[in-house]
N, C-alpha and C. Protein backbone atom coordinates (compact mmCIF):
# COMPACT_ATOMS: atom_id res chain seq x y z
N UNK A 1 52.94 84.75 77.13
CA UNK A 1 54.13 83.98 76.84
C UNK A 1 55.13 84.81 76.05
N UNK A 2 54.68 85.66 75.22
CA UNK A 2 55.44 86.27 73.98
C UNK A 2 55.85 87.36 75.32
N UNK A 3 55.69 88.29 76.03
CA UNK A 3 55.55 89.16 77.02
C UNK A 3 57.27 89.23 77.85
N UNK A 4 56.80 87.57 78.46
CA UNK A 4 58.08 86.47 78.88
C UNK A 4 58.98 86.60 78.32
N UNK A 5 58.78 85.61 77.03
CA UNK A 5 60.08 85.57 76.40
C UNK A 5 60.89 87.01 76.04
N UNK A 6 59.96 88.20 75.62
CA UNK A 6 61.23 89.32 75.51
C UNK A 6 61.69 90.11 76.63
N UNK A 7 60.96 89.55 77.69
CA UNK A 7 61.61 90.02 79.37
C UNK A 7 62.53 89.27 79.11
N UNK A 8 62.95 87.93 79.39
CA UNK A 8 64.15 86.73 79.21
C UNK A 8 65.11 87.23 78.13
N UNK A 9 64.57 87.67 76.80
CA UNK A 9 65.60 87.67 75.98
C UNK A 9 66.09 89.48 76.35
N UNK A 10 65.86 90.14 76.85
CA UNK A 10 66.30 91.63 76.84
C UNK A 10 66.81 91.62 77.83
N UNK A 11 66.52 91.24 79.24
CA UNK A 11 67.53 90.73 80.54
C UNK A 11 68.29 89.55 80.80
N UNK A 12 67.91 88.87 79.43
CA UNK A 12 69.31 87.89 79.24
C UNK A 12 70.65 88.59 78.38
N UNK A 13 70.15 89.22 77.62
CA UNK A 13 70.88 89.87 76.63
C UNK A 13 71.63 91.10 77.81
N UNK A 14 70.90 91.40 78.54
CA UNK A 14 71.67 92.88 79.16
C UNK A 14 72.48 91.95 80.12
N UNK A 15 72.21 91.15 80.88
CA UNK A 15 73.23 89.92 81.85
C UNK A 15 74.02 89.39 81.19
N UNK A 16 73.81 89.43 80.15
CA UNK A 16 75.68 88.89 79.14
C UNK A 16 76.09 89.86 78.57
N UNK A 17 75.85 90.91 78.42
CA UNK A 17 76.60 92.40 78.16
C UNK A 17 77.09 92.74 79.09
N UNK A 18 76.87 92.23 80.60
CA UNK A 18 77.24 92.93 81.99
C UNK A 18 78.02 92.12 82.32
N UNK A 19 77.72 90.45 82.00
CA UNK A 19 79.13 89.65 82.26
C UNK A 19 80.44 89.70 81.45
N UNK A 20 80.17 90.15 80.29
CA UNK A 20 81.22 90.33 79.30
C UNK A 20 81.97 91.43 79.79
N UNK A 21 80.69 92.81 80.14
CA UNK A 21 81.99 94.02 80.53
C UNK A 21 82.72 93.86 81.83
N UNK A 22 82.25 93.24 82.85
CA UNK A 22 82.82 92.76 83.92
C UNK A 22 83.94 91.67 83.61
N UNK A 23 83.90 90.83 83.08
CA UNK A 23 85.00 89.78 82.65
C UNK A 23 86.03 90.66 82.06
N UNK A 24 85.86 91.90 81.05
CA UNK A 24 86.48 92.20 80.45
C UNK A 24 87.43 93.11 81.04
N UNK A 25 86.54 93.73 82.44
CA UNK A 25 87.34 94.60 83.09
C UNK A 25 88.29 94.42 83.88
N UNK A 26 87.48 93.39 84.55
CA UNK A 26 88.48 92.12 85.75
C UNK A 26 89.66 91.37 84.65
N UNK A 27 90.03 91.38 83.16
CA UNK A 27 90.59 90.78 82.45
C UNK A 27 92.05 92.24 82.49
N UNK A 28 91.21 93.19 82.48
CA UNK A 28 92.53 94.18 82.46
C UNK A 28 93.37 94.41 83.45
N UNK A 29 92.34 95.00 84.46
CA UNK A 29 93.52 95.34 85.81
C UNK A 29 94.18 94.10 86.12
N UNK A 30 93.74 92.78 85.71
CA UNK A 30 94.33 91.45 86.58
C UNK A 30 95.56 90.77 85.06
N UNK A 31 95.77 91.67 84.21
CA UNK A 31 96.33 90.90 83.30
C UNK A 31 97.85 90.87 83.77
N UNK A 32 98.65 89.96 83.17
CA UNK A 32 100.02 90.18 83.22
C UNK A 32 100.63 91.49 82.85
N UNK A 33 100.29 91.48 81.81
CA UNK A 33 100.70 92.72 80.69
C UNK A 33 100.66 94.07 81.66
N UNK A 34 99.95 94.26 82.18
CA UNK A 34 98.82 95.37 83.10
C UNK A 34 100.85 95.29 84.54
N UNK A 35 100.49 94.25 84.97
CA UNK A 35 101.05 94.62 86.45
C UNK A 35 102.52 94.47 85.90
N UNK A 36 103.47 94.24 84.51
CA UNK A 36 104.29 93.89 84.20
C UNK A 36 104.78 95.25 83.72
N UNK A 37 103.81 96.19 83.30
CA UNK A 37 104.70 98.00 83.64
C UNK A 37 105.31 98.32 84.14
N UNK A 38 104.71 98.14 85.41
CA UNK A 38 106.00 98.78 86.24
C UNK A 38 107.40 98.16 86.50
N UNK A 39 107.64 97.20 85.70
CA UNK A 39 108.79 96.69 85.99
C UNK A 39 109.59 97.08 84.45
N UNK A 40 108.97 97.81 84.00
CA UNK A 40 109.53 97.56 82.17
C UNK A 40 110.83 98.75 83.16
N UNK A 41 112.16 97.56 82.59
CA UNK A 41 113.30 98.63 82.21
C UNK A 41 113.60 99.93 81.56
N UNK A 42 112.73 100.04 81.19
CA UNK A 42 113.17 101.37 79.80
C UNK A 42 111.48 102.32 79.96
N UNK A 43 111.27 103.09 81.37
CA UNK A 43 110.46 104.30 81.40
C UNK A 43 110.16 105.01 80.15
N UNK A 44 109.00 105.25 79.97
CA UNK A 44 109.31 106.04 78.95
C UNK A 44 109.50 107.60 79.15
N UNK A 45 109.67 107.82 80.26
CA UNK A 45 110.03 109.31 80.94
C UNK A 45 110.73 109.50 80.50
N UNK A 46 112.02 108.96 80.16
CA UNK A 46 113.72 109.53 80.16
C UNK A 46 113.57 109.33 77.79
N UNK A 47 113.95 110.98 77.95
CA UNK A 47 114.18 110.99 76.44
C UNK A 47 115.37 110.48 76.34
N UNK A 48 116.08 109.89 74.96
CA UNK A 48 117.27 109.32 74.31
C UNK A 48 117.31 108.12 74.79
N UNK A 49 118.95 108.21 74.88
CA UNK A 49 119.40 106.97 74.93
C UNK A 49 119.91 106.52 76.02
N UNK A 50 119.58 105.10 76.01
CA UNK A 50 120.59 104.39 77.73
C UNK A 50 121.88 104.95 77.17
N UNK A 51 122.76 105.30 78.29
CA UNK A 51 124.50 105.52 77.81
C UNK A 51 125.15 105.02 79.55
N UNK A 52 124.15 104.13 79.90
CA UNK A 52 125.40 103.38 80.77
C UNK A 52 123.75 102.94 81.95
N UNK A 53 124.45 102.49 82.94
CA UNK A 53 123.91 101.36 84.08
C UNK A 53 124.89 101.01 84.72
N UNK A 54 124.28 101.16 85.91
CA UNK A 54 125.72 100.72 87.16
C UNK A 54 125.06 100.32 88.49
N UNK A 55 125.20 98.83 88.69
CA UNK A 55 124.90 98.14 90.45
C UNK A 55 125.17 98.63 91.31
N UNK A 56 124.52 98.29 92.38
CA UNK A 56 124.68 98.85 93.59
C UNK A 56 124.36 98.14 94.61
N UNK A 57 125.31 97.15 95.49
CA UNK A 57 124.91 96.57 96.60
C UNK A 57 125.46 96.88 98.06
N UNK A 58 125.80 98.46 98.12
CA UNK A 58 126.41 98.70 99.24
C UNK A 58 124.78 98.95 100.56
N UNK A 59 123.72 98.91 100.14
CA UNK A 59 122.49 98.89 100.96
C UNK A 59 121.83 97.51 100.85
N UNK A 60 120.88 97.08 101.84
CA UNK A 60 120.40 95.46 102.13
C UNK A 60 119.18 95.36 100.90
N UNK A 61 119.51 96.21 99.76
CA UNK A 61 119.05 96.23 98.52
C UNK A 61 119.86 96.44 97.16
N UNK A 62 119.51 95.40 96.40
CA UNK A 62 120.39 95.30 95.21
C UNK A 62 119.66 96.55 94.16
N UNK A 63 120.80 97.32 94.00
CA UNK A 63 120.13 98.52 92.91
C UNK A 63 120.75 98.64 91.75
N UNK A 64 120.00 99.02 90.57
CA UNK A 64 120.34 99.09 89.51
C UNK A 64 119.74 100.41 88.79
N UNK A 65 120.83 101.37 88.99
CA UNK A 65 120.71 102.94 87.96
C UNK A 65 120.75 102.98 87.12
N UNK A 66 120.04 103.23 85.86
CA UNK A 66 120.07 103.70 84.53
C UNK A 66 120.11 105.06 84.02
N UNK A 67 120.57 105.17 83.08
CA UNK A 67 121.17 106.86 82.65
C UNK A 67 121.05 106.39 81.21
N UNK A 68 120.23 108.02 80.94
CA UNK A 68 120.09 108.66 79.34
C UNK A 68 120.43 109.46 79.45
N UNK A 69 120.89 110.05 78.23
CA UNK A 69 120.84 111.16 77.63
C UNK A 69 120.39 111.79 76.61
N UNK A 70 119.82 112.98 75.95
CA UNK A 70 119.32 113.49 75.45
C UNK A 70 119.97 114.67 74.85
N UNK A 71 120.02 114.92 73.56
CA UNK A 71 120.63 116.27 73.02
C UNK A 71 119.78 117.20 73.75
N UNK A 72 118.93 117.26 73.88
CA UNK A 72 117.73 118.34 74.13
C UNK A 72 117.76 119.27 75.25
N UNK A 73 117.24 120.38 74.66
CA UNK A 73 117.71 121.61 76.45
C UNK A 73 118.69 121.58 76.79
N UNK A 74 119.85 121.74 76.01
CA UNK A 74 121.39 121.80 76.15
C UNK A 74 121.63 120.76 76.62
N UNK A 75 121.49 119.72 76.48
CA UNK A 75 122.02 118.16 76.95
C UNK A 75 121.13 117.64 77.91
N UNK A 76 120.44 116.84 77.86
CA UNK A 76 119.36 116.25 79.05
C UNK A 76 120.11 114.94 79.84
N UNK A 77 120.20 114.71 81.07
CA UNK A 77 120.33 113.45 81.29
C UNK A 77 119.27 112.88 82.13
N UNK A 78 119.05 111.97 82.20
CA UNK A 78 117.99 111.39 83.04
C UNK A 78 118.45 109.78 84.22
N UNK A 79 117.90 109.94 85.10
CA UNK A 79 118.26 109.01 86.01
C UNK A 79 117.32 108.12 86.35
N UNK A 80 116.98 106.78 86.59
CA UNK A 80 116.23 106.44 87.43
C UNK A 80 116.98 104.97 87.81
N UNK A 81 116.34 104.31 89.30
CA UNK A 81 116.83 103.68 90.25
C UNK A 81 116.05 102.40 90.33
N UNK A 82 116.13 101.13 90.11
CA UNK A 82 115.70 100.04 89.74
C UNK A 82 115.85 98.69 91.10
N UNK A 83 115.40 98.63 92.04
CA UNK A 83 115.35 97.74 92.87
C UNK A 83 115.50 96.56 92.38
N UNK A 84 116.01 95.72 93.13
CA UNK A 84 116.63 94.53 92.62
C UNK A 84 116.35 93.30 93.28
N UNK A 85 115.89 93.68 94.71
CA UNK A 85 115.20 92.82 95.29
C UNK A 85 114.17 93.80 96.38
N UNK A 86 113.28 92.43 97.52
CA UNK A 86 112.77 93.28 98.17
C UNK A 86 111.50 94.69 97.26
N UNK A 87 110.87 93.69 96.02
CA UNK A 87 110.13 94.31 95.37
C UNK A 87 108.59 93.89 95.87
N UNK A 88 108.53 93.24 96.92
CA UNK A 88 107.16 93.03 97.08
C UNK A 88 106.26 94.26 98.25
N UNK A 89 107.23 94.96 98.39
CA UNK A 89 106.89 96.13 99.08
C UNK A 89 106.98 97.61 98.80
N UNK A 90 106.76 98.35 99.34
CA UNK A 90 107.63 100.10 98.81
C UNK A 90 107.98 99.94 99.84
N UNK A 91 108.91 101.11 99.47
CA UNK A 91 109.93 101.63 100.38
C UNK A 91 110.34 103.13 100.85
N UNK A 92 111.10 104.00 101.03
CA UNK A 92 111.28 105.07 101.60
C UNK A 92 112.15 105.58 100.40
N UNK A 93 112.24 105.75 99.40
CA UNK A 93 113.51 106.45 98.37
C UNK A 93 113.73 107.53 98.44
N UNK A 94 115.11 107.91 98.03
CA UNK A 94 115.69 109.26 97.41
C UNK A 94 116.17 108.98 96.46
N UNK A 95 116.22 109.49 95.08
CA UNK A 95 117.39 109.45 94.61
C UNK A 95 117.40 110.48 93.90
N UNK A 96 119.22 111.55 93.89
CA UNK A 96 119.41 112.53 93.65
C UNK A 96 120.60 112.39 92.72
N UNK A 97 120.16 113.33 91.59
CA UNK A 97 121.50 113.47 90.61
C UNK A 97 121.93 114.76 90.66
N UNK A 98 122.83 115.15 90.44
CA UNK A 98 123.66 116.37 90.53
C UNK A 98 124.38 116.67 89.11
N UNK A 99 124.36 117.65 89.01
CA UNK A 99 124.86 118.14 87.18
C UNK A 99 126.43 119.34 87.81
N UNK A 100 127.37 118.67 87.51
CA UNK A 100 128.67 119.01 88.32
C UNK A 100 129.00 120.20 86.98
N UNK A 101 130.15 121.23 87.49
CA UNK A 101 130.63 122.20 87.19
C UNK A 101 131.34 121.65 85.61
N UNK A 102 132.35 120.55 86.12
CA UNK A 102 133.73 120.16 85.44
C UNK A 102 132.55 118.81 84.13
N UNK A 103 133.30 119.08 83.34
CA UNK A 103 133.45 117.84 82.03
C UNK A 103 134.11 116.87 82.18
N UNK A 104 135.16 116.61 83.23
CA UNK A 104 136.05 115.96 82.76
C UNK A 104 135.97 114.64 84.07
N UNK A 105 135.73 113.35 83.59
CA UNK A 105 135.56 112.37 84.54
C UNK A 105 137.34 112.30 85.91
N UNK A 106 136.14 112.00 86.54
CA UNK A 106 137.33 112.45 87.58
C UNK A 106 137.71 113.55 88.45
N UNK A 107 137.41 114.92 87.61
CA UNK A 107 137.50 115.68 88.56
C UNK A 107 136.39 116.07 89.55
N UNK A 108 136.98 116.56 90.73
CA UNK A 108 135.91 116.87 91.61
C UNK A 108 134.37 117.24 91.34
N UNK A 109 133.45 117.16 91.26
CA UNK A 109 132.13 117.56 91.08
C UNK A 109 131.35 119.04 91.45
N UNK A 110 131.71 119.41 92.43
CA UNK A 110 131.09 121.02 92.46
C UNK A 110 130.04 121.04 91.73
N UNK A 111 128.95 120.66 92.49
CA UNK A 111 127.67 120.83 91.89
C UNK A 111 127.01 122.35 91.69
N UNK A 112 126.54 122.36 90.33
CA UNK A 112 125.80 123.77 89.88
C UNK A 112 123.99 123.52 90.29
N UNK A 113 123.69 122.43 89.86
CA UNK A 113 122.67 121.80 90.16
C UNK A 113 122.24 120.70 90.73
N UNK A 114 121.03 120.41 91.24
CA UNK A 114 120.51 118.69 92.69
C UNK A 114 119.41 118.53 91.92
N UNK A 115 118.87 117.38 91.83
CA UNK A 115 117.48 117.42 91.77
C UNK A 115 117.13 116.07 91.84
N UNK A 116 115.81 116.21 92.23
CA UNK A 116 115.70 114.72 93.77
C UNK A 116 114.26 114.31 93.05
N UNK A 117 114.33 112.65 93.02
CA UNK A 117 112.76 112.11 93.28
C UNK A 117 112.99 111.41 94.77
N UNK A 118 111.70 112.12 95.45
CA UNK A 118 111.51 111.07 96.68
C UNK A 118 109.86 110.59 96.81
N UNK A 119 110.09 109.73 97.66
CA UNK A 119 108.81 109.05 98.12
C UNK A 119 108.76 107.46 98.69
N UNK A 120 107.25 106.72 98.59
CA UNK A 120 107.67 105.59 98.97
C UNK A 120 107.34 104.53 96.99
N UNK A 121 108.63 103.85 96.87
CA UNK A 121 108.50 103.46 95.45
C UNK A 121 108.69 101.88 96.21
N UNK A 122 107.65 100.81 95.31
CA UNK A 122 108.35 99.54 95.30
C UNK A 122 109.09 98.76 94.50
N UNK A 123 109.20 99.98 92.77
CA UNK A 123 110.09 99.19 91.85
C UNK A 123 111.19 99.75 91.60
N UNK A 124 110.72 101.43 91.60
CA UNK A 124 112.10 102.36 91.11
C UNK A 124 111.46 103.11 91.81
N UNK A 125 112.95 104.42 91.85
CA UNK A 125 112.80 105.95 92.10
C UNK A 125 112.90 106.35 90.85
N UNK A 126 112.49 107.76 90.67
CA UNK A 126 112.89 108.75 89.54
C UNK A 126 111.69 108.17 88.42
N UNK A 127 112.35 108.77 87.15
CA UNK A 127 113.22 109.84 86.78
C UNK A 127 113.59 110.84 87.55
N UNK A 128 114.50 111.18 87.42
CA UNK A 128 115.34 112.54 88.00
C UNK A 128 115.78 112.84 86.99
N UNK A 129 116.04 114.28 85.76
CA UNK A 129 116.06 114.73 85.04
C UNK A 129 117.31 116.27 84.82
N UNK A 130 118.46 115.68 84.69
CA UNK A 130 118.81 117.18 84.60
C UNK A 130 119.26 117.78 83.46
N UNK A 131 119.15 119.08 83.05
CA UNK A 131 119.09 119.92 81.82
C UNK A 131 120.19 120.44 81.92
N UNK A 132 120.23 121.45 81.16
CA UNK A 132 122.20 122.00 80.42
C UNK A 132 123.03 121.09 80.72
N UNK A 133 123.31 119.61 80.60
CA UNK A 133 124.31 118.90 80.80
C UNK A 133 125.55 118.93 79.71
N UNK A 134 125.47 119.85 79.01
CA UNK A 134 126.25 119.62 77.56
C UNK A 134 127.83 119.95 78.35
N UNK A 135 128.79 119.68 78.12
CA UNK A 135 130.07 119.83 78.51
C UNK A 135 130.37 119.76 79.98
N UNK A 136 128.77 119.11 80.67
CA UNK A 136 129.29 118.70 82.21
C UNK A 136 129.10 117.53 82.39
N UNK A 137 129.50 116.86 83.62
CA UNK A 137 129.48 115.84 84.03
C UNK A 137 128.17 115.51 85.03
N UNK A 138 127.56 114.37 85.11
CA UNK A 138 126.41 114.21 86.52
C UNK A 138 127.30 113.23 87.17
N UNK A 139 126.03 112.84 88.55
CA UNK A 139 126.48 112.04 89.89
C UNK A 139 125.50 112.05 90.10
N UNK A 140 125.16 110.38 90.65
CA UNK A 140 123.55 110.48 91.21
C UNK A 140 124.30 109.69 93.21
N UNK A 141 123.18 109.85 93.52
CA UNK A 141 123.37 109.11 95.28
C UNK A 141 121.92 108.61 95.44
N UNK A 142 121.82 107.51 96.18
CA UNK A 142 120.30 106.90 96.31
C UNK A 142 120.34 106.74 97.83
N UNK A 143 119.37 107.28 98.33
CA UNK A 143 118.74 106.96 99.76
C UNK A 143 117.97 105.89 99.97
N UNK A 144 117.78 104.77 101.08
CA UNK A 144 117.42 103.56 101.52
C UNK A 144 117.55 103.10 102.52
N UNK A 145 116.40 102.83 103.31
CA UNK A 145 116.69 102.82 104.20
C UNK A 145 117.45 103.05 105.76
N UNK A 146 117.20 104.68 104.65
CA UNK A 146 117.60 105.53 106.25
C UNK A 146 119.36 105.76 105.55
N UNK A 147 120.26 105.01 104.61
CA UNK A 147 121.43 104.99 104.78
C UNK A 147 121.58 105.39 102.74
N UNK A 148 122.76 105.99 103.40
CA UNK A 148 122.67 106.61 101.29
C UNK A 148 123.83 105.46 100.98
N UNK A 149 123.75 105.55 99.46
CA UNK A 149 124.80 104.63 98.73
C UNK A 149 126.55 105.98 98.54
N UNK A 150 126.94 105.99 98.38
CA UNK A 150 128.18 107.16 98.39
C UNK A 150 127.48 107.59 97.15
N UNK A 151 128.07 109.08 96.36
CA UNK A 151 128.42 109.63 95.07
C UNK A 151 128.76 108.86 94.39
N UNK A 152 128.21 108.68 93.29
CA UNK A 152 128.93 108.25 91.99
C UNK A 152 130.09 108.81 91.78
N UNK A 153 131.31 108.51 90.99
CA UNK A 153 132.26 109.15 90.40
C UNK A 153 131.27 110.22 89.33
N UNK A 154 131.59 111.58 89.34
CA UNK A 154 131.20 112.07 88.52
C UNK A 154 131.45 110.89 86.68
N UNK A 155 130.19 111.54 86.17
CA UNK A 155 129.79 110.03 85.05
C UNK A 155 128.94 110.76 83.71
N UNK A 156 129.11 110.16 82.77
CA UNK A 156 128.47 110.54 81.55
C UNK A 156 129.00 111.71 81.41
N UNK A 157 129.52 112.57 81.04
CA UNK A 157 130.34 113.19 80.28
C UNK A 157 129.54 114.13 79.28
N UNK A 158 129.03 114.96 78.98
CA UNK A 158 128.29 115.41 77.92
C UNK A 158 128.93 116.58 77.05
């Protein structure tokens, strides 16, 4: 009987250590908190600060770009591309920022530098990241479905 009972109590005890770590595990990947990342506005990829956001409904997707900047590595800016609808799927992205010649909003862009995130994303593209921005201007363009959004006006100013 005594034999019993510490079979029962040592494989009862290990079957509620195994339901607990199982509950506990199935508690993480399935939490809100957990699948509510990928939607957090504010990546923590992109150093500094937001210094602007700008819509975009010229594709059969509502987009929303965000831009930092960063003192760092001669001026950092950072890009990324925020779907707005049509999030229950991925999709085909590009999105490319360009670090233009000129400082001065408005003038033509003449890009010195491109630099592209692609793949298939279902919440955002990017970061896209460009360095020496100090006294230039960027421009980002987003690909979707096969069809790009135009150039930004050259933007952010550094």
């Amino acid at each position: 009987m005594r034999r019993h009972l510490r079979r029962v109590l040592r494989y009862g005890t290990l079957g509620v250590l195994l339901t607990a770590l199982l509950a506990g595990i199935l508690t993480v990947t399935t939490s809100p908190a957990s699948a509510h990342d990928k939607l957090n506005p504010y990546p923590t990829n992109c150093a500094g600060s937001q210094v602007g956001h700008w819509h975009n409904s010229e594709l059969t997707v509502d987009l929303t770009a965000f831009v930092f900047y960063s003192s760092g590595n001669g001026g950092t800016n950072c890009v990324w591309v925020q779907k707005q609808s049509h999030r229950d799927h991925a999709e085909s992205m590009r999105l490319e920022v360009q670090r233009c010649a000129s400082n001065i909003p408005g003038n033509p862009c003449n890009a010195t530098l491109t630099v592209a995130d692609e793949g298939l994303f279902q919440y955002y593209a990017g970061p896209a990241t460009v360095s020496q921005a100090d006294n230039r201007c960027i421009r980002f363009r987003v690909r979707l479905h096969g069809g790009w959004t135009g150039w930004t006006e050259p933007i952010h100013c550094g």
